[in-house]
PDB file of N, CA and C in Angstrom:
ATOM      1  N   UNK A   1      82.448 -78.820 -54.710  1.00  0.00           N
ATOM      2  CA  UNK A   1      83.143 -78.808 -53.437  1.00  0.00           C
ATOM      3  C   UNK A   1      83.397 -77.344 -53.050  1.00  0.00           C
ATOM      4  N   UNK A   2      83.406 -77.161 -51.576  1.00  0.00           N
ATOM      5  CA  UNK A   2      83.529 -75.091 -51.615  1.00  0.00           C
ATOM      6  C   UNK A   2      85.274 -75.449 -51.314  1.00  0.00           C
ATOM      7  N   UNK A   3      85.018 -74.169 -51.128  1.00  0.00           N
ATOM      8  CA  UNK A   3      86.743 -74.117 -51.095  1.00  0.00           C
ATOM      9  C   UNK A   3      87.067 -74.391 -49.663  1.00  0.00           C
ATOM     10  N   UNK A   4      86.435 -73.870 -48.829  1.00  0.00           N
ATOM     11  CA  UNK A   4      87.251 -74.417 -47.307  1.00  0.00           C
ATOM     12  C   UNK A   4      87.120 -76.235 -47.606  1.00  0.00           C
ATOM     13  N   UNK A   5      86.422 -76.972 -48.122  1.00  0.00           N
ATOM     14  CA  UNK A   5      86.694 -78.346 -48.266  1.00  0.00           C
ATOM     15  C   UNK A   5      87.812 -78.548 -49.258  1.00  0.00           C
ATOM     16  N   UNK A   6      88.226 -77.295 -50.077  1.00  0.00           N
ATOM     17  CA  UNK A   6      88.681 -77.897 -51.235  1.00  0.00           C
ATOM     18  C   UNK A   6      90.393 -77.801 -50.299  1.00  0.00           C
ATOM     19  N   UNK A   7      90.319 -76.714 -49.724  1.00  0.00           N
ATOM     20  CA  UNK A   7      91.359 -75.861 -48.699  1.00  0.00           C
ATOM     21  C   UNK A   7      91.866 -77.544 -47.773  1.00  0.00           C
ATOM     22  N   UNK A   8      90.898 -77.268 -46.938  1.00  0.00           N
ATOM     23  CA  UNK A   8      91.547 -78.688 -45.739  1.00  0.00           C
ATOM     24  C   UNK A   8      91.979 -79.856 -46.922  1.00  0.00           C
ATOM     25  N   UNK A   9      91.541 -80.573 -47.878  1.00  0.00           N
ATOM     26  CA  UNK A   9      92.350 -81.388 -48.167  1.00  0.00           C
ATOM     27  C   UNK A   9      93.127 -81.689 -48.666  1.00  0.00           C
ATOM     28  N   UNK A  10      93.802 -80.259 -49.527  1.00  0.00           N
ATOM     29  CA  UNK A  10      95.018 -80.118 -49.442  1.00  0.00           C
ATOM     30  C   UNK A  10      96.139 -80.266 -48.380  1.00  0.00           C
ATOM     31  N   UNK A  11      95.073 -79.062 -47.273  1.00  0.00           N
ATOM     32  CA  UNK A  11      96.158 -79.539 -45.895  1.00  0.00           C
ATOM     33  C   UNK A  11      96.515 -80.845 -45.496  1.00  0.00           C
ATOM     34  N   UNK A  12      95.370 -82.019 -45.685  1.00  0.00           N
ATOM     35  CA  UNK A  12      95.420 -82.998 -45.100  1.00  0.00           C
ATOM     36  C   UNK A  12      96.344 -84.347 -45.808  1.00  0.00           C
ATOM     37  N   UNK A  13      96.612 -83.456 -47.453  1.00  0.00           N
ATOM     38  CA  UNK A  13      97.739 -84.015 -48.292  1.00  0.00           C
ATOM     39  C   UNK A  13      98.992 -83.263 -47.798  1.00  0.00           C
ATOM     40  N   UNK A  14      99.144 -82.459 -47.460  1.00  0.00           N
ATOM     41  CA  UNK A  14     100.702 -82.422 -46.787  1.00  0.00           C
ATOM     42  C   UNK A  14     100.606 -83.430 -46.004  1.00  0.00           C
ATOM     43  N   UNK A  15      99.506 -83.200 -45.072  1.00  0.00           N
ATOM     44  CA  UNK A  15     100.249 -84.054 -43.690  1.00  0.00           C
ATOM     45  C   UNK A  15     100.222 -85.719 -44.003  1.00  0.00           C
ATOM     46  N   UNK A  16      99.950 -86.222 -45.469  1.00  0.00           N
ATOM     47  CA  UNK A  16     100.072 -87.295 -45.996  1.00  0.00           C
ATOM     48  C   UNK A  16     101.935 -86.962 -46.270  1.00  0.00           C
ATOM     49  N   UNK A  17     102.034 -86.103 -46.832  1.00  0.00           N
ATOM     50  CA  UNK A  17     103.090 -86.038 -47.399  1.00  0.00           C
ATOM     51  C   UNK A  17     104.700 -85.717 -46.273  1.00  0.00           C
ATOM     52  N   UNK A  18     104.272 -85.389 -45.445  1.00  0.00           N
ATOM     53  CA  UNK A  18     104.744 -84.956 -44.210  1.00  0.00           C
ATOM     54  C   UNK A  18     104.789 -86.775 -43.489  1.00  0.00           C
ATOM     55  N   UNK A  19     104.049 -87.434 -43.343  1.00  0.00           N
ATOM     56  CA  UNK A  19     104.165 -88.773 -42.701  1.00  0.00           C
ATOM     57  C   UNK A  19     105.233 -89.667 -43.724  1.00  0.00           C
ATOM     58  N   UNK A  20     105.218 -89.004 -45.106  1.00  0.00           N
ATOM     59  CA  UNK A  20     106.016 -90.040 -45.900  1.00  0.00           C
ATOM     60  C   UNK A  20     107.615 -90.452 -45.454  1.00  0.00           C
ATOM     61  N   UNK A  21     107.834 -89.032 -44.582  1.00  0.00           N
ATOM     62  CA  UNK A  21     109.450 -89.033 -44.255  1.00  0.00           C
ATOM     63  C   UNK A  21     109.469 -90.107 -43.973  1.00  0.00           C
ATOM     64  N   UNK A  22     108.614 -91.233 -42.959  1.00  0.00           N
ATOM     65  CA  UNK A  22     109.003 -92.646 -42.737  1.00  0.00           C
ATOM     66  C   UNK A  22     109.446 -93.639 -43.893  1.00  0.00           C
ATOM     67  N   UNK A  23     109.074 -93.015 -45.232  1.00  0.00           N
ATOM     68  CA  UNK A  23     109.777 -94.274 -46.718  1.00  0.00           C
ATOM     69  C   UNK A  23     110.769 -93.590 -47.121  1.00  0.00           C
ATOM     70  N   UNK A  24     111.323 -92.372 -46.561  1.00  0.00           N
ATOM     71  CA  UNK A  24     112.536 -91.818 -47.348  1.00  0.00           C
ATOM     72  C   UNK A  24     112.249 -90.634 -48.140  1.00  0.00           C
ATOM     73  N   UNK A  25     111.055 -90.419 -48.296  1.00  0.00           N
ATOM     74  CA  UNK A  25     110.563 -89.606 -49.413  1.00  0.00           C
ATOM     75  C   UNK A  25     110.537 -88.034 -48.842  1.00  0.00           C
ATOM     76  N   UNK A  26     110.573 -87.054 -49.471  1.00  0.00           N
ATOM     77  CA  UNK A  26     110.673 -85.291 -49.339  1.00  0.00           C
ATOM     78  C   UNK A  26     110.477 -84.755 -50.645  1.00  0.00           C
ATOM     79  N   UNK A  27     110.698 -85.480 -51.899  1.00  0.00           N
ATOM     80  CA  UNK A  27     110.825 -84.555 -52.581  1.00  0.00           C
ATOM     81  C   UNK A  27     109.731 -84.237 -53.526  1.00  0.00           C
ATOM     82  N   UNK A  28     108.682 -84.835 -53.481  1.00  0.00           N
ATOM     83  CA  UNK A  28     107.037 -84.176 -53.545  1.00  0.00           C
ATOM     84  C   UNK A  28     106.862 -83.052 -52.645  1.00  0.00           C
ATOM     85  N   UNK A  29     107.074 -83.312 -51.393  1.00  0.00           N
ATOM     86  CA  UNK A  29     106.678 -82.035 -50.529  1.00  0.00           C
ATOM     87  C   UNK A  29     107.431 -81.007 -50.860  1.00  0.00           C
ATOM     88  N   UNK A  30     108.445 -80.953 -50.645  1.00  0.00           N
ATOM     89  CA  UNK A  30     109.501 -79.641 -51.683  1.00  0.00           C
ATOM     90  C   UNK A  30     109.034 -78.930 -52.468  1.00  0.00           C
ATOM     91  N   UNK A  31     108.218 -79.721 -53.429  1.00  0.00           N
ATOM     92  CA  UNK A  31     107.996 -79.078 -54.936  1.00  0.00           C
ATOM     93  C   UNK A  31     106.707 -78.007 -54.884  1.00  0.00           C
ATOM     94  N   UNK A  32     106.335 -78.256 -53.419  1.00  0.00           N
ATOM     95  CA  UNK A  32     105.126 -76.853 -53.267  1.00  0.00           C
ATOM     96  C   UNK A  32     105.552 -75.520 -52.129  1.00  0.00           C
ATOM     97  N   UNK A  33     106.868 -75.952 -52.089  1.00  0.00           N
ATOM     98  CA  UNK A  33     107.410 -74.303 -51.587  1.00  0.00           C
ATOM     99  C   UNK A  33     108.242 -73.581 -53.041  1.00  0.00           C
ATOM    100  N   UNK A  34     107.511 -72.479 -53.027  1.00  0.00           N
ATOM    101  CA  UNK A  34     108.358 -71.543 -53.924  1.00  0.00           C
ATOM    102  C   UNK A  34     109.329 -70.647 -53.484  1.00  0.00           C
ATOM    103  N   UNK A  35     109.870 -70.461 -54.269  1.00  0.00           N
ATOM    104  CA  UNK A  35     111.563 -69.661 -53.829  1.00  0.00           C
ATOM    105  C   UNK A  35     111.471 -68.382 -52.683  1.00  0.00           C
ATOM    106  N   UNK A  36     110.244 -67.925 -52.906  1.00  0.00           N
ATOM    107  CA  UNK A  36     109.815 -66.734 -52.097  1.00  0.00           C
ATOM    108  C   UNK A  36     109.391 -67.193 -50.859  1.00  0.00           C
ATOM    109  N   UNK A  37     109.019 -68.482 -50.629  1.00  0.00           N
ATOM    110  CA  UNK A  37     108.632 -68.550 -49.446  1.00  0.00           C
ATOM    111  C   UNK A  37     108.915 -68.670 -48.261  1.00  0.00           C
ATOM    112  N   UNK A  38     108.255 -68.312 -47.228  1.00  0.00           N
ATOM    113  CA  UNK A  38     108.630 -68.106 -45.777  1.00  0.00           C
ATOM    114  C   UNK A  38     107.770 -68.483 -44.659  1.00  0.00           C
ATOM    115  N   UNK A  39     107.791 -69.397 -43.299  1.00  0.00           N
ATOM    116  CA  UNK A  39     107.024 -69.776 -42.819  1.00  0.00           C
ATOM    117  C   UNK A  39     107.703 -69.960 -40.888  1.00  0.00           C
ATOM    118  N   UNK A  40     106.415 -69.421 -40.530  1.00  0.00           N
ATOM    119  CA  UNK A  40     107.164 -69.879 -39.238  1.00  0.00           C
ATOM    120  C   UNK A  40     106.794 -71.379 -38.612  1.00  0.00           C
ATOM    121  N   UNK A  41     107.799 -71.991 -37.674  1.00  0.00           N
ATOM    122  CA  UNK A  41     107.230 -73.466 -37.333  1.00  0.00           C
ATOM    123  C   UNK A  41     107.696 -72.963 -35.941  1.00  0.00           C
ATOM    124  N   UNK A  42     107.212 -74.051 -35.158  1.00  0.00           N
ATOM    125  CA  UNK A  42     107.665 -74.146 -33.959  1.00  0.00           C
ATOM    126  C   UNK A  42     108.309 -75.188 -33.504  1.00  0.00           C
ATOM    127  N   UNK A  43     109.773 -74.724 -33.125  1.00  0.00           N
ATOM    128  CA  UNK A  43     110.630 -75.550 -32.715  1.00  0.00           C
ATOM    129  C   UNK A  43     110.437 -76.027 -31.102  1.00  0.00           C
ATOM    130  N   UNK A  44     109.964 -77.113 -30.959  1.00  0.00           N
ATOM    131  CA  UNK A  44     109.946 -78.058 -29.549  1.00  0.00           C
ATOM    132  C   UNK A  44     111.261 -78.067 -29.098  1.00  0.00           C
ATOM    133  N   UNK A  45     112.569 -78.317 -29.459  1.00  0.00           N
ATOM    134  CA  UNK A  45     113.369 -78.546 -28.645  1.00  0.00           C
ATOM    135  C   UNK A  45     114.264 -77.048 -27.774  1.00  0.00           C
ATOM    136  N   UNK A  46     113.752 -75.647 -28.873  1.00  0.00           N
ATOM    137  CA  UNK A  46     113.772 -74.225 -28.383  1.00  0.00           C
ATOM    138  C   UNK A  46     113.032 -74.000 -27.522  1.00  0.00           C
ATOM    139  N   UNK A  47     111.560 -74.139 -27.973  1.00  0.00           N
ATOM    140  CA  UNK A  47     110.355 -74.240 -27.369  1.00  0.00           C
ATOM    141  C   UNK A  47     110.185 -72.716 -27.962  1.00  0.00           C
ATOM    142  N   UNK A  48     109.937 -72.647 -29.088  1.00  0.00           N
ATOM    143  CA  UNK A  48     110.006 -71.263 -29.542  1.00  0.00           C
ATOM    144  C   UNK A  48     109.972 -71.261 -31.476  1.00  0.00           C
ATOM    145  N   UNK A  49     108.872 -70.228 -31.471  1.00  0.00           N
ATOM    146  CA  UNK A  49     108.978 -69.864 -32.967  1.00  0.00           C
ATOM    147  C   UNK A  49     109.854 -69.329 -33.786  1.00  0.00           C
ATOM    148  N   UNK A  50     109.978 -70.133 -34.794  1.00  0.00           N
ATOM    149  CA  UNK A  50     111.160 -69.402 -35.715  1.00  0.00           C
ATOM    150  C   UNK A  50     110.844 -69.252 -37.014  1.00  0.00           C
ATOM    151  N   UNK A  51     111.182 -68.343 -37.683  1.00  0.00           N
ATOM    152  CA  UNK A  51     111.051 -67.701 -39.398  1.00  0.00           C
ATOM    153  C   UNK A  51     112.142 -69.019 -40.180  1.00  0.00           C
ATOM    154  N   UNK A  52     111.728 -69.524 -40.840  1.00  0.00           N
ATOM    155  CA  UNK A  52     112.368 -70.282 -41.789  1.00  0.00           C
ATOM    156  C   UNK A  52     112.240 -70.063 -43.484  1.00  0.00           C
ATOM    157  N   UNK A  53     113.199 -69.724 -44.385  1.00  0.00           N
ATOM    158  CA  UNK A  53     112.926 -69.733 -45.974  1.00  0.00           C
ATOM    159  C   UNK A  53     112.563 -71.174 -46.335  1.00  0.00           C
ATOM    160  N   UNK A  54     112.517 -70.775 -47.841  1.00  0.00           N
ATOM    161  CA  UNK A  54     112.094 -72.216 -48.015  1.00  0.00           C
ATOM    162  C   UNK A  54     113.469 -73.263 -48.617  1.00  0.00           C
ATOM    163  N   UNK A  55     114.703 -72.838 -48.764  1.00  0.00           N
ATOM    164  CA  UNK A  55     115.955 -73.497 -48.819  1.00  0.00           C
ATOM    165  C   UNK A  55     115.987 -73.591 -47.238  1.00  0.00           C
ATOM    166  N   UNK A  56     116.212 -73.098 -46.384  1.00  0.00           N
ATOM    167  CA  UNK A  56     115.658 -74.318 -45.205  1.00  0.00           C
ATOM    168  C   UNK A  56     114.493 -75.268 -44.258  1.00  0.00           C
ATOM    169  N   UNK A  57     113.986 -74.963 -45.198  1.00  0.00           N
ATOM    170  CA  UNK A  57     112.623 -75.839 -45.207  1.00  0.00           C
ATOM    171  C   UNK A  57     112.824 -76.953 -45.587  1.00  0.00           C
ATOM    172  N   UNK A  58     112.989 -76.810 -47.013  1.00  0.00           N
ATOM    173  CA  UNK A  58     113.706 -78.215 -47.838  1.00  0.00           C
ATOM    174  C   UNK A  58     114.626 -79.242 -47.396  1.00  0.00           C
ATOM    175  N   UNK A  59     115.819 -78.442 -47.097  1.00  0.00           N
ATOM    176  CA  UNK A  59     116.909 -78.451 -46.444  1.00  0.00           C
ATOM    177  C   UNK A  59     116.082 -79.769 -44.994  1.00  0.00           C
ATOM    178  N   UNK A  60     115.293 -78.939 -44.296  1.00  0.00           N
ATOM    179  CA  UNK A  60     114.782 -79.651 -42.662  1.00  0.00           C
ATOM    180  C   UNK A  60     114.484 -80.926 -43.128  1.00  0.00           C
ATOM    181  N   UNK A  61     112.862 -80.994 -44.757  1.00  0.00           N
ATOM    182  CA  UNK A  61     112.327 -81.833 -45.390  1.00  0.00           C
ATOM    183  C   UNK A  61     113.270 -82.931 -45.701  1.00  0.00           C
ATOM    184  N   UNK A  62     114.364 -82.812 -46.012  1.00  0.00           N
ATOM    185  CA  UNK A  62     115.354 -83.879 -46.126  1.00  0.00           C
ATOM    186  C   UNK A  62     115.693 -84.575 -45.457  1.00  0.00           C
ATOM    187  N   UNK A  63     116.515 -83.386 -44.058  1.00  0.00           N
ATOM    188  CA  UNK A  63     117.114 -84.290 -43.064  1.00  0.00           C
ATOM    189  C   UNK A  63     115.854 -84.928 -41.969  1.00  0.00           C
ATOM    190  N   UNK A  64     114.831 -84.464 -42.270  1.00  0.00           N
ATOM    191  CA  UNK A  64     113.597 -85.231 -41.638  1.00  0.00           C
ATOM    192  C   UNK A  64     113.272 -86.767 -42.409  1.00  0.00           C
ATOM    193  N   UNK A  65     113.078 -86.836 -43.252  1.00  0.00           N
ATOM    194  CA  UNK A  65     113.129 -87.849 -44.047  1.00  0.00           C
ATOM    195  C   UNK A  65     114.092 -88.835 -44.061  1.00  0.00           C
ATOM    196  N   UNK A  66     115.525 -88.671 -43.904  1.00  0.00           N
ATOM    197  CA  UNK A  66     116.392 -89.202 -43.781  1.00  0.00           C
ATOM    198  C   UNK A  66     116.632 -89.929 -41.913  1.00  0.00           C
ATOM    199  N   UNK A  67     115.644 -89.118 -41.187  1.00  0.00           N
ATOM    200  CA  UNK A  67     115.623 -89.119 -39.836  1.00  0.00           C
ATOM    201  C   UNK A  67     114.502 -89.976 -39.407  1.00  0.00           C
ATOM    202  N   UNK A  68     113.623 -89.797 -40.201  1.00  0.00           N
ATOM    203  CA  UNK A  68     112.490 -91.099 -39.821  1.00  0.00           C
ATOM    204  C   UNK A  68     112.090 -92.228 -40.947  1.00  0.00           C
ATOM    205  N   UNK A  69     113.322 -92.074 -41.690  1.00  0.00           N
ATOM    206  CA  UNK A  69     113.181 -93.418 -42.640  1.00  0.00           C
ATOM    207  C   UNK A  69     112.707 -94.408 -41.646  1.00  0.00           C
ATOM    208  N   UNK A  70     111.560 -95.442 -42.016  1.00  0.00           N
ATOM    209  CA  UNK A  70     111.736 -97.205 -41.319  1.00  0.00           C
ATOM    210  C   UNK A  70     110.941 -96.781 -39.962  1.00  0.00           C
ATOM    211  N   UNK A  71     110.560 -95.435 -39.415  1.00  0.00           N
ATOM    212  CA  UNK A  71     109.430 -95.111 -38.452  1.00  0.00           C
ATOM    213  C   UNK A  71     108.194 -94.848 -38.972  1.00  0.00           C
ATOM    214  N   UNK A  72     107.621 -95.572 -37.848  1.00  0.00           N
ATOM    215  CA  UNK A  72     105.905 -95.405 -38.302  1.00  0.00           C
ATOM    216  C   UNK A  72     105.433 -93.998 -37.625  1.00  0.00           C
ATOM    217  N   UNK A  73     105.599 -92.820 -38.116  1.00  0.00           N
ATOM    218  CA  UNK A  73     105.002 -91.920 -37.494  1.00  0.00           C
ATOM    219  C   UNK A  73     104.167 -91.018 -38.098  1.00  0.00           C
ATOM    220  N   UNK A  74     103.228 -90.129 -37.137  1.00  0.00           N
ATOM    221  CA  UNK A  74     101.830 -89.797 -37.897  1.00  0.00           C
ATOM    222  C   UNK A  74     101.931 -88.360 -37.132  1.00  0.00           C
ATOM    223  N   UNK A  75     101.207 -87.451 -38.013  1.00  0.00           N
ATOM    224  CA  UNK A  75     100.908 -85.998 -37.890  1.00  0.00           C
ATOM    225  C   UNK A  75      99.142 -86.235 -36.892  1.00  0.00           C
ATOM    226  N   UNK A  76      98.940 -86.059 -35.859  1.00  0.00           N
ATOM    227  CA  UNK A  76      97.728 -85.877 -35.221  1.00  0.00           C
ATOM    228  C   UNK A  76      97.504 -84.683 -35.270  1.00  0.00           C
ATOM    229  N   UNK A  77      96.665 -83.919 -35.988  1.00  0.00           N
ATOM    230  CA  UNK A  77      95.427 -82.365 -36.079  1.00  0.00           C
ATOM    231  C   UNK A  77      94.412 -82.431 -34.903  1.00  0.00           C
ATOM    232  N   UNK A  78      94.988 -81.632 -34.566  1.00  0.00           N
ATOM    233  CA  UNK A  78      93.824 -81.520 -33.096  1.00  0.00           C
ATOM    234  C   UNK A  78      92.852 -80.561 -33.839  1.00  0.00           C
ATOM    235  N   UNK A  79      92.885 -79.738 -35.196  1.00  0.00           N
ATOM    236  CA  UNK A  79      91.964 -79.014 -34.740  1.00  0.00           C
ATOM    237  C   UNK A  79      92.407 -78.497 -36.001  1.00  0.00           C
ATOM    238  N   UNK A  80      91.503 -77.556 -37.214  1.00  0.00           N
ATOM    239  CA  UNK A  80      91.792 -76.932 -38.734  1.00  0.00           C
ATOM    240  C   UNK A  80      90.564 -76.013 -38.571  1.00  0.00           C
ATOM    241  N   UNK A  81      91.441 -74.741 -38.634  1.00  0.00           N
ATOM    242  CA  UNK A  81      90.334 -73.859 -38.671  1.00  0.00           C
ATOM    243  C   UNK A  81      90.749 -72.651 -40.491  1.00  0.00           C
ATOM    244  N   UNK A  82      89.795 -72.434 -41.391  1.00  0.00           N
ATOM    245  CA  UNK A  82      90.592 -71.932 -42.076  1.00  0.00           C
ATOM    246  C   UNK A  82      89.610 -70.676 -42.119  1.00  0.00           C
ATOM    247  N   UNK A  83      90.389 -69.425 -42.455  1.00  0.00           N
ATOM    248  CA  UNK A  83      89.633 -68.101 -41.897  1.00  0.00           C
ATOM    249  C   UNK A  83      89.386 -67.232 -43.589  1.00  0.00           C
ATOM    250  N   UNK A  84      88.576 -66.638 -43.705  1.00  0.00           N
ATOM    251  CA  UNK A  84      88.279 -66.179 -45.173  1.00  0.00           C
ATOM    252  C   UNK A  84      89.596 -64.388 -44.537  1.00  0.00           C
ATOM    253  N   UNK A  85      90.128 -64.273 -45.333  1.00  0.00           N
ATOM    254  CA  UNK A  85      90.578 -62.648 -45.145  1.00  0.00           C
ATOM    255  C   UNK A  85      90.033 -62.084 -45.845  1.00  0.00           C
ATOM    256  N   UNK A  86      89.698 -62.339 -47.020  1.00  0.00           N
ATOM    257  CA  UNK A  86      88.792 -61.442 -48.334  1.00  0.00           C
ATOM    258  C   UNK A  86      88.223 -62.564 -48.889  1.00  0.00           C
ATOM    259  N   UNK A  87      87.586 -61.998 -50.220  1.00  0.00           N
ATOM    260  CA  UNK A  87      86.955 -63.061 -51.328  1.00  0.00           C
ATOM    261  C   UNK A  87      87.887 -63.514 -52.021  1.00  0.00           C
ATOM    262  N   UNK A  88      89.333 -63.056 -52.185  1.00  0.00           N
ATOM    263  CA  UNK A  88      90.113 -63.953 -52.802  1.00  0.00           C
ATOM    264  C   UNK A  88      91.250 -64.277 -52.321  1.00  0.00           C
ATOM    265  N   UNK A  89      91.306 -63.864 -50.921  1.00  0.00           N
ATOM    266  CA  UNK A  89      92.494 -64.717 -50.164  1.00  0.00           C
ATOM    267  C   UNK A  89      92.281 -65.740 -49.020  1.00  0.00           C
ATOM    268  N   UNK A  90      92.226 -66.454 -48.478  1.00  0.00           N
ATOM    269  CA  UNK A  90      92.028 -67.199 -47.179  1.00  0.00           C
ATOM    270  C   UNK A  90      93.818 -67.406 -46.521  1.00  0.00           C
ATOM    271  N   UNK A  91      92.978 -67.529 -45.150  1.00  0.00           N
ATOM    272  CA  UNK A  91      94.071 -67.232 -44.556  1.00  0.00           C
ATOM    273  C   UNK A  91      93.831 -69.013 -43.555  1.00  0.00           C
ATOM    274  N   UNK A  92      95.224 -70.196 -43.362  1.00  0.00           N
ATOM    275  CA  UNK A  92      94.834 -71.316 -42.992  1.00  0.00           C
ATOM    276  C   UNK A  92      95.863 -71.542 -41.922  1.00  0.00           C
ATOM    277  N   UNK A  93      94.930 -71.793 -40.938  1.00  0.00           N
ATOM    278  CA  UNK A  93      95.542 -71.843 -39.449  1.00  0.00           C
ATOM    279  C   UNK A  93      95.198 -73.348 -39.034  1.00  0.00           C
ATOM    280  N   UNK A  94      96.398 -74.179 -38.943  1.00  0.00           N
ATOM    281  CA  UNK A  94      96.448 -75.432 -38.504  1.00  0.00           C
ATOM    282  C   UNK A  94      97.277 -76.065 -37.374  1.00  0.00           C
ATOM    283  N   UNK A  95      96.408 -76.695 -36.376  1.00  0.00           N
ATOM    284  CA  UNK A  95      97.437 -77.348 -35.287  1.00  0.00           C
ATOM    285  C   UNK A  95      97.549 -78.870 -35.267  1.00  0.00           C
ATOM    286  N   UNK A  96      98.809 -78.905 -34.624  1.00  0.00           N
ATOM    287  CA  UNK A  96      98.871 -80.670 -34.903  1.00  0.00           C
ATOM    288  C   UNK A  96     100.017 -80.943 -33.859  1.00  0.00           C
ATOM    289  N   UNK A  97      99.665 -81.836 -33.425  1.00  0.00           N
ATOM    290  CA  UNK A  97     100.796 -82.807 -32.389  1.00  0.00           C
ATOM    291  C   UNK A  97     101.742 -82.605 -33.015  1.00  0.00           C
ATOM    292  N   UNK A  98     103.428 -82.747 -32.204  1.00  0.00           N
ATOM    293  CA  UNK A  98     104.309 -82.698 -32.434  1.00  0.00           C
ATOM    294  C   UNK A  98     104.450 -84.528 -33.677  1.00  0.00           C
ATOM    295  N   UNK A  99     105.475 -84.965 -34.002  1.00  0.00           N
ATOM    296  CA  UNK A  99     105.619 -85.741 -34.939  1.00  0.00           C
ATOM    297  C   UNK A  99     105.828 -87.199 -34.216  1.00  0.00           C
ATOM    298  N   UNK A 100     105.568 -88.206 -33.707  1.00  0.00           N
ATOM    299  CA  UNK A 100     106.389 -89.102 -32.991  1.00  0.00           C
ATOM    300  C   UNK A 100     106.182 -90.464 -33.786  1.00  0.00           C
ATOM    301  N   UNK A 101     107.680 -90.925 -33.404  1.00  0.00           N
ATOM    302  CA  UNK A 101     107.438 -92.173 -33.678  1.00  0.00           C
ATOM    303  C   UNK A 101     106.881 -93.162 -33.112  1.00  0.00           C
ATOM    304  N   UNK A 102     106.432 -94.198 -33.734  1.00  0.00           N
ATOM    305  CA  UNK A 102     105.142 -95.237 -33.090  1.00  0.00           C
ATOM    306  C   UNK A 102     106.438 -96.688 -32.860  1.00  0.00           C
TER     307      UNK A 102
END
């Protein structure tokens, strides 16, 4: 398998793991941010990007989970592009519909 295949389906296991908030579940997804980490998301109801650690990441992962327990809702990817920066880093740029419930 090359690695941009090996790359997207990882991505495409978050966004498995990301749909789970509908059974209650977060705390698989948790367990792949490390203490150092930092990420920006985009907040829809700001309408604006924001820097988040990963104690509030977790933190979101929870109260998301707790927020769409018992909803059927799905991550739609319009589009995965993942970019080589060197031979041993890649750099992975992903878009996706906002989250809704069905």
């Amino acid at each position: 398998m090359s690695i941009d295949a090996e790359v997207a389906n990882q991505i495409y296991r978050m966004r498995e793991l990301h749909e789970d908030f509908s059974k209650g579940n977060y705390q698989e997804i948790n367990e792949y941010y490390s203490k150092d980490f930092q990420g920006y998301l985009y907040m829809p109801d700001e309408d604006q990007v924001e820097l988040f650690n990963a104690s509030q990441i977790k933190e979101g992962n929870q109260n998301a989970a707790s927020h769409y327990e018992g909803k059927d809702i799905r991550f739609v990817y319009s589009g995965l592009t993942i970019i080589p920066q060197s031979d041993s880093q890649w750099r992975m740029i992903r878009w996706y519909e906002e989250k809704s419930a069905l």
